[in-house]
PDB file of N, CA and C in Angstrom:
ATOM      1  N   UNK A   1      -1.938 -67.196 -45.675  1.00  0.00           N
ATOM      2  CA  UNK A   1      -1.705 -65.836 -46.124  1.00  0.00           C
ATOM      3  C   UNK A   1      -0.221 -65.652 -46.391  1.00  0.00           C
ATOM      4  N   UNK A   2       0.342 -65.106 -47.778  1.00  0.00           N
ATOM      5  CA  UNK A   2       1.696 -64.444 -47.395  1.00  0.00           C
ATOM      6  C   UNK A   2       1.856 -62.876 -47.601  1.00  0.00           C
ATOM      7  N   UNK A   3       3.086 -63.259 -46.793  1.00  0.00           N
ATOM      8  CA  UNK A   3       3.752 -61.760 -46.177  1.00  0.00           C
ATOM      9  C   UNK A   3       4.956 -61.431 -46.760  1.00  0.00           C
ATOM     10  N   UNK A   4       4.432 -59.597 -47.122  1.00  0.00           N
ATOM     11  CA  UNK A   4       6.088 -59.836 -47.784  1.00  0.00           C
ATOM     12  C   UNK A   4       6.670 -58.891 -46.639  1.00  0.00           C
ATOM     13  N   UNK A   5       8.086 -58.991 -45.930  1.00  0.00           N
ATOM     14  CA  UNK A   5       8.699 -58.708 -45.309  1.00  0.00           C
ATOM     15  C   UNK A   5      10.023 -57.956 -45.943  1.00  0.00           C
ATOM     16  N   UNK A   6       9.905 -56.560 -45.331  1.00  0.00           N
ATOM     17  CA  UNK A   6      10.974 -55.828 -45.853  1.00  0.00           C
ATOM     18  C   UNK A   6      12.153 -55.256 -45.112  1.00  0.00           C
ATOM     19  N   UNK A   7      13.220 -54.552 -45.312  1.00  0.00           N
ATOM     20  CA  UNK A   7      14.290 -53.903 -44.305  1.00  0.00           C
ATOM     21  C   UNK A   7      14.561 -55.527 -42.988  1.00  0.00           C
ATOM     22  N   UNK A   8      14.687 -56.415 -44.060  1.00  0.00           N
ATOM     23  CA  UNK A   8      15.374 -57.213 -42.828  1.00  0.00           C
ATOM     24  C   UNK A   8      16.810 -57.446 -42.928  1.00  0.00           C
ATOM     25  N   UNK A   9      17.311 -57.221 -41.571  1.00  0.00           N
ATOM     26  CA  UNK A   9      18.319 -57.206 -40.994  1.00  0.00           C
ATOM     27  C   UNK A   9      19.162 -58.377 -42.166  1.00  0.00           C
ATOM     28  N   UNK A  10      20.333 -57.932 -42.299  1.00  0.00           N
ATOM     29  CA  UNK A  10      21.233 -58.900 -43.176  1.00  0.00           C
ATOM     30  C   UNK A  10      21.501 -60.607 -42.472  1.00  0.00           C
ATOM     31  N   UNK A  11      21.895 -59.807 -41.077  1.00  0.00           N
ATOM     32  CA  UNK A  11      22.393 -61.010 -39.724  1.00  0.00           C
ATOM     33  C   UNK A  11      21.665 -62.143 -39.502  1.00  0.00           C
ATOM     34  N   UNK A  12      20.110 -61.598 -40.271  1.00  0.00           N
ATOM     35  CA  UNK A  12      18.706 -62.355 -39.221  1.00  0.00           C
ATOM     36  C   UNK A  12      19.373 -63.848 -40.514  1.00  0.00           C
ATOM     37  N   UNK A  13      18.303 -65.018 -40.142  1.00  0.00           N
ATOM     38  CA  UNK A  13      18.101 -65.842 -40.574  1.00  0.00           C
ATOM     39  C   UNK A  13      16.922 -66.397 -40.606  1.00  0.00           C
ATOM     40  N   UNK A  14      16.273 -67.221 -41.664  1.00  0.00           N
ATOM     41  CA  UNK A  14      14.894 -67.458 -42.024  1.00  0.00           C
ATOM     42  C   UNK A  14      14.118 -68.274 -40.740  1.00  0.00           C
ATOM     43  N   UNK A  15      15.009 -69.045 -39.532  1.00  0.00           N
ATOM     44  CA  UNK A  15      14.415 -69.649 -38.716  1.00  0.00           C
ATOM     45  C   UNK A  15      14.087 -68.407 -37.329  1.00  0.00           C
ATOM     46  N   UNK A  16      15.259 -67.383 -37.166  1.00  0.00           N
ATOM     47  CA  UNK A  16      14.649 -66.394 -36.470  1.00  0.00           C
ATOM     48  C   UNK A  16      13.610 -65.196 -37.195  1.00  0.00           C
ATOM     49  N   UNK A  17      13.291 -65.366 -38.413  1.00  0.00           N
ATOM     50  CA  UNK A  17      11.947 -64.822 -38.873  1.00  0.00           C
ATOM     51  C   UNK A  17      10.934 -65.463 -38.498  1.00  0.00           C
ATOM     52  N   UNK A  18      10.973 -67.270 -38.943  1.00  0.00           N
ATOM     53  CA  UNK A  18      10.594 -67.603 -38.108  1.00  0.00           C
ATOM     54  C   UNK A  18       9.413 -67.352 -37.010  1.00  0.00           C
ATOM     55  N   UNK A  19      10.496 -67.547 -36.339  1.00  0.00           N
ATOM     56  CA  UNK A  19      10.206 -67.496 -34.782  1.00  0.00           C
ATOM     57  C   UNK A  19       9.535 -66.046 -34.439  1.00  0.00           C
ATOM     58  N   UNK A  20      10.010 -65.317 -35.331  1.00  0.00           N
ATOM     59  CA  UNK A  20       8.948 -63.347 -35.140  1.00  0.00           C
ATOM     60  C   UNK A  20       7.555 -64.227 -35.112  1.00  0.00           C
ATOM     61  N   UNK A  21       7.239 -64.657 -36.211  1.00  0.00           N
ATOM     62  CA  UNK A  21       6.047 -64.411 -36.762  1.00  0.00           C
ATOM     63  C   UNK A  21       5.118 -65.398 -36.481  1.00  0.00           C
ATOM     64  N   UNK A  22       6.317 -66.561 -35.452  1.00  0.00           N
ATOM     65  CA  UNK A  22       4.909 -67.721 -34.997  1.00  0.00           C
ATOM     66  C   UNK A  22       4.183 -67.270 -33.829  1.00  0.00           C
ATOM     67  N   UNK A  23       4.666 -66.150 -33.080  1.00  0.00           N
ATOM     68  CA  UNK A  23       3.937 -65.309 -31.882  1.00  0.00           C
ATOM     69  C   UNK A  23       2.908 -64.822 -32.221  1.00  0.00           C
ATOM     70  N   UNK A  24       2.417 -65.365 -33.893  1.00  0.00           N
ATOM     71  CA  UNK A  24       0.920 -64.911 -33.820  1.00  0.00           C
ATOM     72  C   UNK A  24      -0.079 -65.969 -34.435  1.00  0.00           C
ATOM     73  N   UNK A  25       1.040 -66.888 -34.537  1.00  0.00           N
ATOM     74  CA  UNK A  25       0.182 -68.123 -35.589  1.00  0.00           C
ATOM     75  C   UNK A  25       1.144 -69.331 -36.130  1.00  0.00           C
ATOM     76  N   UNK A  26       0.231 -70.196 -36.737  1.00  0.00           N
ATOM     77  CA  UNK A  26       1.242 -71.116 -37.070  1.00  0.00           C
ATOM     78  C   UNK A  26       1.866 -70.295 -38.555  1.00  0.00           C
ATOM     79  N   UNK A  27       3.192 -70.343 -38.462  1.00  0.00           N
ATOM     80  CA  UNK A  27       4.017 -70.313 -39.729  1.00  0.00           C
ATOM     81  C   UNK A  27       4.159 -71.249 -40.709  1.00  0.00           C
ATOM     82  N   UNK A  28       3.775 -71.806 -41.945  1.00  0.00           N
ATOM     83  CA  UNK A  28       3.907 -72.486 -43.062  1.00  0.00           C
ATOM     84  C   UNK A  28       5.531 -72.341 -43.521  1.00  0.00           C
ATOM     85  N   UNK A  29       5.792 -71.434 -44.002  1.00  0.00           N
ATOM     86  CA  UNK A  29       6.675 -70.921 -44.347  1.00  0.00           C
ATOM     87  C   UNK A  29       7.890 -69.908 -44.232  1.00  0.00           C
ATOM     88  N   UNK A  30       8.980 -69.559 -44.313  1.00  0.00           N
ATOM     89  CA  UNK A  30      10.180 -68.439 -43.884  1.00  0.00           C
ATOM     90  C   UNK A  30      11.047 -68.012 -45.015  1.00  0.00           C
ATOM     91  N   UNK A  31      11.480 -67.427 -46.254  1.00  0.00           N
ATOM     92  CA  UNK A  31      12.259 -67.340 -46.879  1.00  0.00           C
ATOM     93  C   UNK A  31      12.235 -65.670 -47.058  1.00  0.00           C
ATOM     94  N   UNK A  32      13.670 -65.915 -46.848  1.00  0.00           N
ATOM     95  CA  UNK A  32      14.800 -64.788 -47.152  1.00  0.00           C
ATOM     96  C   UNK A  32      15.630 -64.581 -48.312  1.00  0.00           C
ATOM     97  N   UNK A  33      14.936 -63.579 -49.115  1.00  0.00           N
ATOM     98  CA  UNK A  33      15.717 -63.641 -50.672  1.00  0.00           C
ATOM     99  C   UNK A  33      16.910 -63.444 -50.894  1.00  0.00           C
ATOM    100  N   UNK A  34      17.712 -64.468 -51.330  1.00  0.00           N
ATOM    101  CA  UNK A  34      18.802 -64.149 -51.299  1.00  0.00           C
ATOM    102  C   UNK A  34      19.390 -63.701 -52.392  1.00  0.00           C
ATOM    103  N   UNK A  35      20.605 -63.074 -53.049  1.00  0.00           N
ATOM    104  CA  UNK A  35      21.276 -62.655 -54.453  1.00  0.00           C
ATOM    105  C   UNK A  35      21.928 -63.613 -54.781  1.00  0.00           C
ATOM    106  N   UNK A  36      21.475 -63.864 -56.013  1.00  0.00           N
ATOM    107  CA  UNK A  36      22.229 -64.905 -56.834  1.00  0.00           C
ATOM    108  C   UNK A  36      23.617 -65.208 -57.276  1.00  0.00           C
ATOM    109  N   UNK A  37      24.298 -63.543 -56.863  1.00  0.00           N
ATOM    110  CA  UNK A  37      25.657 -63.743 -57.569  1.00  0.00           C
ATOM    111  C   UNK A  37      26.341 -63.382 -56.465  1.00  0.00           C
ATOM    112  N   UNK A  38      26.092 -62.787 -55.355  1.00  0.00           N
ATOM    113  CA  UNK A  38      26.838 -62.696 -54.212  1.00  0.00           C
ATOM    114  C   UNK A  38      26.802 -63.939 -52.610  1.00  0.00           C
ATOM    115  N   UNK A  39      24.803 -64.485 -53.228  1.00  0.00           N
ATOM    116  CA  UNK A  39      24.926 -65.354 -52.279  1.00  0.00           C
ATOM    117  C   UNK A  39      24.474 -64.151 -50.356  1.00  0.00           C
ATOM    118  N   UNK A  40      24.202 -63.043 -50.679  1.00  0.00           N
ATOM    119  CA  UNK A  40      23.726 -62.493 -49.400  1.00  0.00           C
ATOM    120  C   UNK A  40      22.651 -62.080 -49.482  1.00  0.00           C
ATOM    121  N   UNK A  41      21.882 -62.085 -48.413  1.00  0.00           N
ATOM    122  CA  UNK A  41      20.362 -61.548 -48.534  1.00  0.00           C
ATOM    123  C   UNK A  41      19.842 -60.357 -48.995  1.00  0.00           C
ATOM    124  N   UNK A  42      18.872 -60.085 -49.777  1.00  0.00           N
ATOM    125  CA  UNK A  42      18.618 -58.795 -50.083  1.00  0.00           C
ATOM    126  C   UNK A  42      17.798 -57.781 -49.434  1.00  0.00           C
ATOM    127  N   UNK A  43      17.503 -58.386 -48.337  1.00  0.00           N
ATOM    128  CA  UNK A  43      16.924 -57.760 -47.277  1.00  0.00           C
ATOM    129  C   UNK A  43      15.577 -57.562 -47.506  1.00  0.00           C
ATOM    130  N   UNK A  44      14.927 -58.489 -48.000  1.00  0.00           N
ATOM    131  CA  UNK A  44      13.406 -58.837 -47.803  1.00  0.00           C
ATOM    132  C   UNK A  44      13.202 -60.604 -48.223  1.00  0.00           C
ATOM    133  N   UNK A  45      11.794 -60.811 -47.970  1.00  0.00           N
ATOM    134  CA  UNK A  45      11.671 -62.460 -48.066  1.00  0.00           C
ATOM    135  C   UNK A  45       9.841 -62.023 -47.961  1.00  0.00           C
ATOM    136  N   UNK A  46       9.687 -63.571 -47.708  1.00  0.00           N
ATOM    137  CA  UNK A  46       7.980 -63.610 -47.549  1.00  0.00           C
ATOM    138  C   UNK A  46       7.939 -64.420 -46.517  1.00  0.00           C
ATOM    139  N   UNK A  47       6.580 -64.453 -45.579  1.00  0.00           N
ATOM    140  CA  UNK A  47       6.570 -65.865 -44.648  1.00  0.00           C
ATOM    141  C   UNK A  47       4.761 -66.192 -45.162  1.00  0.00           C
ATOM    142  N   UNK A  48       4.768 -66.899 -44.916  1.00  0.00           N
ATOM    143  CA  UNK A  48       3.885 -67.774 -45.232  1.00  0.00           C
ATOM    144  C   UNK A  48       3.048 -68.256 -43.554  1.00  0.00           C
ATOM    145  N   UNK A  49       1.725 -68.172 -43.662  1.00  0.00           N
ATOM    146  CA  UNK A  49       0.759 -68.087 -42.422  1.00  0.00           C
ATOM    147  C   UNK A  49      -0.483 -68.993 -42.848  1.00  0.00           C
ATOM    148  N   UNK A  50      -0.552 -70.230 -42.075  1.00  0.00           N
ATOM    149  CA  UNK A  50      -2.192 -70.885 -42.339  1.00  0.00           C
ATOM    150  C   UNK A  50      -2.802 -70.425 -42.122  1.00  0.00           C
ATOM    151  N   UNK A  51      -3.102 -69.346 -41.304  1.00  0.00           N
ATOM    152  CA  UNK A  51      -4.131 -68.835 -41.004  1.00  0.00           C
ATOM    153  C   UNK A  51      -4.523 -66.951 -40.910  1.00  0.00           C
ATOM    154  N   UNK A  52      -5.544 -66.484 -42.246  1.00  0.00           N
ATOM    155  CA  UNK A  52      -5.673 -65.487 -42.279  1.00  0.00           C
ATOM    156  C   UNK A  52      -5.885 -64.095 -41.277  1.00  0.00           C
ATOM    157  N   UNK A  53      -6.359 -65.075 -40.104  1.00  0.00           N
ATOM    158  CA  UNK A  53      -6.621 -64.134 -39.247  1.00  0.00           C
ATOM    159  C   UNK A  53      -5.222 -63.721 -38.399  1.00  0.00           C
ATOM    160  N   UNK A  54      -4.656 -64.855 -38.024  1.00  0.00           N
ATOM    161  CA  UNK A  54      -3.026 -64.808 -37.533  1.00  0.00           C
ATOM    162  C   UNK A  54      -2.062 -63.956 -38.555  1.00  0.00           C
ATOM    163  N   UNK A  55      -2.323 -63.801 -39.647  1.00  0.00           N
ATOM    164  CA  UNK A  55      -1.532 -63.083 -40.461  1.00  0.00           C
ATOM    165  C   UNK A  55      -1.858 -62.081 -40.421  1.00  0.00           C
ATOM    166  N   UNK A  56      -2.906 -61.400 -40.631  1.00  0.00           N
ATOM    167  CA  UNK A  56      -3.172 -59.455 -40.343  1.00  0.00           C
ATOM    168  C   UNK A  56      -2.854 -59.442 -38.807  1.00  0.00           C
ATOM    169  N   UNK A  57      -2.935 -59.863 -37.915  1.00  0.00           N
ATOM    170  CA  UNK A  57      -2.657 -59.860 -36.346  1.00  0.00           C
ATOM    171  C   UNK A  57      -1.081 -59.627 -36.332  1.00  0.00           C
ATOM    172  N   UNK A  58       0.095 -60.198 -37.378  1.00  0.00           N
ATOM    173  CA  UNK A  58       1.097 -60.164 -37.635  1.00  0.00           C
ATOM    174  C   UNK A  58       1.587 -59.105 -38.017  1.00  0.00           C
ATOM    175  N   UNK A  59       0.837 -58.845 -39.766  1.00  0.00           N
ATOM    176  CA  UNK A  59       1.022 -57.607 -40.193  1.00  0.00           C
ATOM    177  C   UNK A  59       0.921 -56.376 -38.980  1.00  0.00           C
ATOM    178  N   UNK A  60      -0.350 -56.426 -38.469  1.00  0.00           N
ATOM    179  CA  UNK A  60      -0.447 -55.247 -37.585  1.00  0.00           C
ATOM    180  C   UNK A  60       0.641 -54.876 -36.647  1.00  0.00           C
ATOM    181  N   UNK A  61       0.974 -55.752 -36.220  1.00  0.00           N
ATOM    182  CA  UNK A  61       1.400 -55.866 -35.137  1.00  0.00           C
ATOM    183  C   UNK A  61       3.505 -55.828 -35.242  1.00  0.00           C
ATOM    184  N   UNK A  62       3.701 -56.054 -36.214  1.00  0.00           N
ATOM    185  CA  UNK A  62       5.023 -56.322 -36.833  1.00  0.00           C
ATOM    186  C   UNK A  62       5.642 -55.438 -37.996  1.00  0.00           C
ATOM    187  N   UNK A  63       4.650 -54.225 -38.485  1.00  0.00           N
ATOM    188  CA  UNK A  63       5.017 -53.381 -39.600  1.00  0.00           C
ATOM    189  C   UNK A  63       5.508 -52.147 -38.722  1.00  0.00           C
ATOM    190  N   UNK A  64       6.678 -51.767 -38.905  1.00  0.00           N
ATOM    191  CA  UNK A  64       7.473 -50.543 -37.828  1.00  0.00           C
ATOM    192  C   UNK A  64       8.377 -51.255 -36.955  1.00  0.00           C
ATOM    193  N   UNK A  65       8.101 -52.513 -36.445  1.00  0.00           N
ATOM    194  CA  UNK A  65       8.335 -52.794 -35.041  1.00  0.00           C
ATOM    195  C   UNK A  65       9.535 -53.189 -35.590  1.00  0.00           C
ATOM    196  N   UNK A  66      10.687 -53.047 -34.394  1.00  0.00           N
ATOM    197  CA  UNK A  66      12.451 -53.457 -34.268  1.00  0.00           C
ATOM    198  C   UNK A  66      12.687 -55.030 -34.348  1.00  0.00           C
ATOM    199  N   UNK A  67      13.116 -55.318 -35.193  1.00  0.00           N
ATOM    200  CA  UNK A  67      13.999 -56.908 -35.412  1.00  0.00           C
ATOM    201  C   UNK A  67      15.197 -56.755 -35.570  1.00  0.00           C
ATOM    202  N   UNK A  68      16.258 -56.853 -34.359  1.00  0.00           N
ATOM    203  CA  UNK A  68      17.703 -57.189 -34.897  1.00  0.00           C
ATOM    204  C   UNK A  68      18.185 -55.575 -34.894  1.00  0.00           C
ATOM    205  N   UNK A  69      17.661 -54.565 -34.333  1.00  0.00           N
ATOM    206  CA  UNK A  69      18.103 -52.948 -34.934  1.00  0.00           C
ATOM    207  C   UNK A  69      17.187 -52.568 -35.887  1.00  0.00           C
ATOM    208  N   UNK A  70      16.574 -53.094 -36.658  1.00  0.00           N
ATOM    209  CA  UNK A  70      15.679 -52.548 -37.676  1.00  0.00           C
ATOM    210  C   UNK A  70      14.150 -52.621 -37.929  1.00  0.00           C
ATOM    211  N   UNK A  71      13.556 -51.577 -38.821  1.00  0.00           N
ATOM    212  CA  UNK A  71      12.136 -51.387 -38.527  1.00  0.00           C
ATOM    213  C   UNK A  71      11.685 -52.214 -39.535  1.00  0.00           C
ATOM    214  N   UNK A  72      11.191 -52.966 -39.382  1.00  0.00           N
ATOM    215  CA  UNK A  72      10.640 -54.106 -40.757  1.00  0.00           C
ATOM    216  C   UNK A  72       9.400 -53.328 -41.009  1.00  0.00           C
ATOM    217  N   UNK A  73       9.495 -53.715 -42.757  1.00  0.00           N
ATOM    218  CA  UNK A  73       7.816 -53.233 -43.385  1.00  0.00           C
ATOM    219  C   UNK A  73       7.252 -54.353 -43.598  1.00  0.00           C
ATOM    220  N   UNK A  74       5.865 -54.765 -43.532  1.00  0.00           N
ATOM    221  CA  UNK A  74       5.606 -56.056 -43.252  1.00  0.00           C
ATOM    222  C   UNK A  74       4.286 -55.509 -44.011  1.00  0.00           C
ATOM    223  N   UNK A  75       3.905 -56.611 -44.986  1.00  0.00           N
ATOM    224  CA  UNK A  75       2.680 -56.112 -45.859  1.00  0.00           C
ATOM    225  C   UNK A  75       1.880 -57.492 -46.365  1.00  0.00           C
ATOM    226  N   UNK A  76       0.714 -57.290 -46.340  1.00  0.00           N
ATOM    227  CA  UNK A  76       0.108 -59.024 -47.601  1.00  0.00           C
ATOM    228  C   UNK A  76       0.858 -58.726 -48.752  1.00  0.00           C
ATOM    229  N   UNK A  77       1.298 -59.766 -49.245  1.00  0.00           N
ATOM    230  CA  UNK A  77       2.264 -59.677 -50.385  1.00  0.00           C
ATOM    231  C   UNK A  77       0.925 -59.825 -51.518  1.00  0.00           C
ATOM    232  N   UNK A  78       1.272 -58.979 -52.806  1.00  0.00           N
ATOM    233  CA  UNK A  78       0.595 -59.235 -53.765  1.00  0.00           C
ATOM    234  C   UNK A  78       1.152 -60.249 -54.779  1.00  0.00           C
ATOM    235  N   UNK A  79       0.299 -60.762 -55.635  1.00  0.00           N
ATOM    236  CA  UNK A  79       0.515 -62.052 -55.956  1.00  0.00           C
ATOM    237  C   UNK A  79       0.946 -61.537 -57.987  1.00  0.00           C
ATOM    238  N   UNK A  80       1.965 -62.692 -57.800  1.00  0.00           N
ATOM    239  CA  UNK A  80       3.079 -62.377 -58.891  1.00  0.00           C
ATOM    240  C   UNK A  80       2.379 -62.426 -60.546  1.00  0.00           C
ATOM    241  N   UNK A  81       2.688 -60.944 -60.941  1.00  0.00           N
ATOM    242  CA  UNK A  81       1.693 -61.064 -62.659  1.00  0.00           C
ATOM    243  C   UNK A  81       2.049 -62.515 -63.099  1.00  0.00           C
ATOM    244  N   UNK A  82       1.641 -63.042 -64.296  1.00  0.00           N
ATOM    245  CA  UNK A  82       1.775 -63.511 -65.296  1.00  0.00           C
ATOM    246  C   UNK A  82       2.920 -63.557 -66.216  1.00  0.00           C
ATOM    247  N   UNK A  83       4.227 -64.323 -66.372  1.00  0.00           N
ATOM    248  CA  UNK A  83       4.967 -63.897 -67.234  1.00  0.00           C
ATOM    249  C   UNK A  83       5.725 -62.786 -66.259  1.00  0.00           C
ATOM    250  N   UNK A  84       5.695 -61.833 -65.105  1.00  0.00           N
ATOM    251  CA  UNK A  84       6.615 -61.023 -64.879  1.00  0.00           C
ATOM    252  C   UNK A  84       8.025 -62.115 -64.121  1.00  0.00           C
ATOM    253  N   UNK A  85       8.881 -61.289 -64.071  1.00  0.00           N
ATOM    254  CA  UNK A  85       9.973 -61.833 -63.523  1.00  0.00           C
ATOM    255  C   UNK A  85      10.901 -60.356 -62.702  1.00  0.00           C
ATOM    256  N   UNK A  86       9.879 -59.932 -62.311  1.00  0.00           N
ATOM    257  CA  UNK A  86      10.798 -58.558 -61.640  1.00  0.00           C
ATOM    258  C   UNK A  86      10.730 -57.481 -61.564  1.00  0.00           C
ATOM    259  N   UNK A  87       9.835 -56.986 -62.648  1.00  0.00           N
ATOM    260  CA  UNK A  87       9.601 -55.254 -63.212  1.00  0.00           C
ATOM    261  C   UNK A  87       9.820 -55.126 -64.405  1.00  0.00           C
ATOM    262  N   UNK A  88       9.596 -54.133 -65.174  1.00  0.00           N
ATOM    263  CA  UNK A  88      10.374 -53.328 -66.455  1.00  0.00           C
ATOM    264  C   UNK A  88      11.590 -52.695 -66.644  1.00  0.00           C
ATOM    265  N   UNK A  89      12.613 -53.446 -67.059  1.00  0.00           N
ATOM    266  CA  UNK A  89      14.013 -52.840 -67.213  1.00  0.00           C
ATOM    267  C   UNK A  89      14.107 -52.135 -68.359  1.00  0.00           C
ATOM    268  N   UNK A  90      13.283 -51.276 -69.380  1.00  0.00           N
ATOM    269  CA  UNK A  90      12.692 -51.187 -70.320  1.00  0.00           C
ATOM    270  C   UNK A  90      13.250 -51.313 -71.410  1.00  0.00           C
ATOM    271  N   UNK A  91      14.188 -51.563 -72.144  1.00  0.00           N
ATOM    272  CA  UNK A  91      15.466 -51.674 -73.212  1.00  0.00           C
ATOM    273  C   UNK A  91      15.186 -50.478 -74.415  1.00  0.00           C
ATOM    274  N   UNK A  92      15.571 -51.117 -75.649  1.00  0.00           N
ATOM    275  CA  UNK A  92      15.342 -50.454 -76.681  1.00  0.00           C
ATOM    276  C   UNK A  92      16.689 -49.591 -76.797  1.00  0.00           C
ATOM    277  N   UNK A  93      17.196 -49.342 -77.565  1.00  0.00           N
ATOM    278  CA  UNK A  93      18.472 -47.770 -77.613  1.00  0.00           C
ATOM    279  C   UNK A  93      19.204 -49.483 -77.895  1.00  0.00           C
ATOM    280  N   UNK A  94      20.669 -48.361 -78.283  1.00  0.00           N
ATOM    281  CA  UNK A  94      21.780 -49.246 -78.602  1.00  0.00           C
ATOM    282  C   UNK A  94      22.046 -50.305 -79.800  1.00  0.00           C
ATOM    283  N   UNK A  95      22.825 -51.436 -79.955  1.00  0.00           N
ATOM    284  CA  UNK A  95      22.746 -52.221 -81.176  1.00  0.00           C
ATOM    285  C   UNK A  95      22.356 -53.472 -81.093  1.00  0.00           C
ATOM    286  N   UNK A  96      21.388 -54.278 -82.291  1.00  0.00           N
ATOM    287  CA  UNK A  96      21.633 -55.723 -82.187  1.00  0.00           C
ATOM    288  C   UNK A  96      22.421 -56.392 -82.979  1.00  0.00           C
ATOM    289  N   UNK A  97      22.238 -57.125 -83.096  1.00  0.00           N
ATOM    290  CA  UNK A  97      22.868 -58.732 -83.645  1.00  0.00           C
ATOM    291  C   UNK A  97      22.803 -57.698 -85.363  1.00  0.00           C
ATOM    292  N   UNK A  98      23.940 -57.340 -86.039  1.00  0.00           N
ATOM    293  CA  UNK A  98      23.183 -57.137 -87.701  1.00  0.00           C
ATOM    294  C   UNK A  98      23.549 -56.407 -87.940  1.00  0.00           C
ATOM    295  N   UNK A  99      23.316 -55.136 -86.992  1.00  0.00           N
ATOM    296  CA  UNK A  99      23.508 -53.707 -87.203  1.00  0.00           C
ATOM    297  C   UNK A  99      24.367 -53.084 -87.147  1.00  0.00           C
ATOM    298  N   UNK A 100      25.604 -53.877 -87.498  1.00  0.00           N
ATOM    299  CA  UNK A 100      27.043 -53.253 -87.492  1.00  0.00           C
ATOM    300  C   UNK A 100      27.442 -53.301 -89.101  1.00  0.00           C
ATOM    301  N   UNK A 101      26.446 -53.927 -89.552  1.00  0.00           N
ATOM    302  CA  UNK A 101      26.792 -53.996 -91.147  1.00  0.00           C
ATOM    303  C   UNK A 101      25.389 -53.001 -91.987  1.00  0.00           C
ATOM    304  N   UNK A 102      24.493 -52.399 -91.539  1.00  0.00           N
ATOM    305  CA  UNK A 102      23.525 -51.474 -92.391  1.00  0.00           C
ATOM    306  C   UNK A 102      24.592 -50.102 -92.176  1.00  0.00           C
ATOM    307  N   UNK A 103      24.262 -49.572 -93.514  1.00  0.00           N
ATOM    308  CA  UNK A 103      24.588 -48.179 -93.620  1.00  0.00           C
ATOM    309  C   UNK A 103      23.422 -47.396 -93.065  1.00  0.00           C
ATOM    310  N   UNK A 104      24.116 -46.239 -92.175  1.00  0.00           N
ATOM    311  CA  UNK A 104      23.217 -45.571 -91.690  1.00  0.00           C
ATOM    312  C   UNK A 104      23.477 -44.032 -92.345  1.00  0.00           C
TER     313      UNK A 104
END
């Protein structure tokens, strides 16, 4: 099962997530998303659980609850569209490539 894990602590690290979430099962997995251009966490990740039943036992048990000072949101992560990469940043407005030479 994965989990997406939210409001985590900047300080924490992926082996003391970890360690939260093997108190209910074996852990597969730990990652903490980090920012690409600063290099610091963005304060969520996913963990990864072999076993479905150990993972809602997790969720339950770990959504509100204090890690580090903070209340983590802890949810089954839904699984990534097709082609998305993030959301809709929606564009459109402004100029392209050309359009400094049409008369308007």
């Amino acid at each position: 099962m994965n989990i997406y894990v939210a409001n985590i602590p900047w300080k924490a690290s992926e082996e003391q997530l970890k360690q939260l979430f093997s108190e209910y099962g074996e852990v597969s997995s730990a990652k903490i998303i980090m920012d690409k251009v600063t290099q610091r966490s963005r304060g969520f990740g996913f963990v990864e659980m072999a076993d479905d039943t150990a993972g809602r036992a997790a969720i339950t048990n770990l959504n509100g609850a204090d890690f580090m000072g903070k209340n983590l949101v802890v949810n089954e992560a839904r699984p990534r569209e097709e082609g998305s990469r993030g959301g809709n940043r929606g564009g459109g407005g402004g100029f392209r490539r050309g359009d400094f030479n049409k008369d308007y």
